[in-house]
C-alpha atoms as a PDB file:
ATOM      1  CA  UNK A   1       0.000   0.000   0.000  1.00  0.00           C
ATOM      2  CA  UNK A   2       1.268   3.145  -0.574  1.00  0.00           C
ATOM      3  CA  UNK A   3      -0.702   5.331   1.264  1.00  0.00           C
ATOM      4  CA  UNK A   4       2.286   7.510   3.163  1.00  0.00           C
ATOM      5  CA  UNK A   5       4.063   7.923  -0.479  1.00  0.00           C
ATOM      6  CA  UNK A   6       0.651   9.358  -1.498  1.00  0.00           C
ATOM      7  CA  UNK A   7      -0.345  11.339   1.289  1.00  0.00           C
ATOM      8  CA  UNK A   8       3.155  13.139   1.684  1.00  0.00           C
ATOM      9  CA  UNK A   9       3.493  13.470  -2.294  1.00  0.00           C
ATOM     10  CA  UNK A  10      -0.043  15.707  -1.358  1.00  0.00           C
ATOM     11  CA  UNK A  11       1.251  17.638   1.515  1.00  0.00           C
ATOM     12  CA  UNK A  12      -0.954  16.049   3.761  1.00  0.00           C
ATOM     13  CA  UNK A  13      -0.629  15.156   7.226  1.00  0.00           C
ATOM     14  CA  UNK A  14      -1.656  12.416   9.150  1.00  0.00           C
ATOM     15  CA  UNK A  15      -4.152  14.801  11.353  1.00  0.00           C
ATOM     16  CA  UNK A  16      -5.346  16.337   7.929  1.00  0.00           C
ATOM     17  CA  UNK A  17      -5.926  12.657   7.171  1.00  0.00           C
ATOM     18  CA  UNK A  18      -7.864  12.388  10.036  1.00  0.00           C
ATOM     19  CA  UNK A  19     -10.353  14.930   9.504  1.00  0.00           C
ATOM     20  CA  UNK A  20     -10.746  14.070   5.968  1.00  0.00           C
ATOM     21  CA  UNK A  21     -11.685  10.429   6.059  1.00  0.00           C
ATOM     22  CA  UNK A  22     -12.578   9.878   9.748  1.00  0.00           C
ATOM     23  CA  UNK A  23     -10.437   7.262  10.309  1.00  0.00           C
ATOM     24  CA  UNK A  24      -8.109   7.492  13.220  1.00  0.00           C
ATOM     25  CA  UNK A  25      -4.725   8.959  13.648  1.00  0.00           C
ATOM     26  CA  UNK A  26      -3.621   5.376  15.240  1.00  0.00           C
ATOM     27  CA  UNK A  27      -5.405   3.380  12.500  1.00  0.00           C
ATOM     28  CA  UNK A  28      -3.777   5.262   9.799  1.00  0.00           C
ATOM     29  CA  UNK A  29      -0.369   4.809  11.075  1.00  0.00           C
ATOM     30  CA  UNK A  30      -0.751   1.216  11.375  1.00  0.00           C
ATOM     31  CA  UNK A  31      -2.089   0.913   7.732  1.00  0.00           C
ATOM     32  CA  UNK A  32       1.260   3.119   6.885  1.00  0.00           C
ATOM     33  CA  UNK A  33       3.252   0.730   9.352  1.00  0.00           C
ATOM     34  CA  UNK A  34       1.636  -2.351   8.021  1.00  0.00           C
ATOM     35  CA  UNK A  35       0.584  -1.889   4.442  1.00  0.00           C
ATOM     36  CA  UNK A  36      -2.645  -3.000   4.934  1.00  0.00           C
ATOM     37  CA  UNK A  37      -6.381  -2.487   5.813  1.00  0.00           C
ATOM     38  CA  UNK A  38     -10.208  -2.626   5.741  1.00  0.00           C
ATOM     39  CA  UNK A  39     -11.383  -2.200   2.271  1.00  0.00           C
ATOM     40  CA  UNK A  40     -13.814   0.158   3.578  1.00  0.00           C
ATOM     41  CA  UNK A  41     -11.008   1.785   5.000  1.00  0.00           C
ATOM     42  CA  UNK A  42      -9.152   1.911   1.807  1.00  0.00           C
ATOM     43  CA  UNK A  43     -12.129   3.230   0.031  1.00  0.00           C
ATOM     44  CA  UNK A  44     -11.974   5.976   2.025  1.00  0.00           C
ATOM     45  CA  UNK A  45      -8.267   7.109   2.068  1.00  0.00           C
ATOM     46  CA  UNK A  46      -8.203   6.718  -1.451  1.00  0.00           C
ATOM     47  CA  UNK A  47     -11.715   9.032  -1.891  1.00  0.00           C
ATOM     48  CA  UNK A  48      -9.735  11.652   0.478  1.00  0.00           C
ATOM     49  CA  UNK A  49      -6.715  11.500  -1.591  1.00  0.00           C
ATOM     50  CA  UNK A  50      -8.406  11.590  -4.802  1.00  0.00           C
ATOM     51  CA  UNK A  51      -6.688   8.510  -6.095  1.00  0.00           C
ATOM     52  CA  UNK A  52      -8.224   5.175  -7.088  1.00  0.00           C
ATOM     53  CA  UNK A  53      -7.983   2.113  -5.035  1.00  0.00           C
ATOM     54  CA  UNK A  54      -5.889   0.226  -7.283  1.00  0.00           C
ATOM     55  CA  UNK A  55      -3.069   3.212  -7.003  1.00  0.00           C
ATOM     56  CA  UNK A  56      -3.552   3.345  -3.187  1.00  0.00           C
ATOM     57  CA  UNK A  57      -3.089  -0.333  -2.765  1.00  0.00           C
ATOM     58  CA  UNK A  58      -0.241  -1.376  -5.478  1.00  0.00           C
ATOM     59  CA  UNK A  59       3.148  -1.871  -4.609  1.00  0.00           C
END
């Protein structure tokens, strides 16, 4: 997953992150830590981003 590439390619911060898709601050930094998550999870992060799920999640 490449969700910290994307998100600091963006300028956006993980508490940015937060208020944009809900999820929280510890949740996203495991999914950063770990590379993985809920796909409702996903959905969102990659809404908030504006990216599609298949660039959030490959490799």
């Amino acid at each position: 997953m490449k969700l910290k590439e994307i998100r600091t390619e963006k300028g956006i911060s993980v508490p940015q992150l937060v208020e944009m898709t809900g999820i929280s601050r510890r949740t996203i930094q495991e999914i950063e830590k770990r590379g993985d998550c809920l796909v409702s999870n996903a959905k969102k992060l990659a809404q908030a981003l504006e990216v599609t799920l298949d660039e959030l999640c490959t490799d």
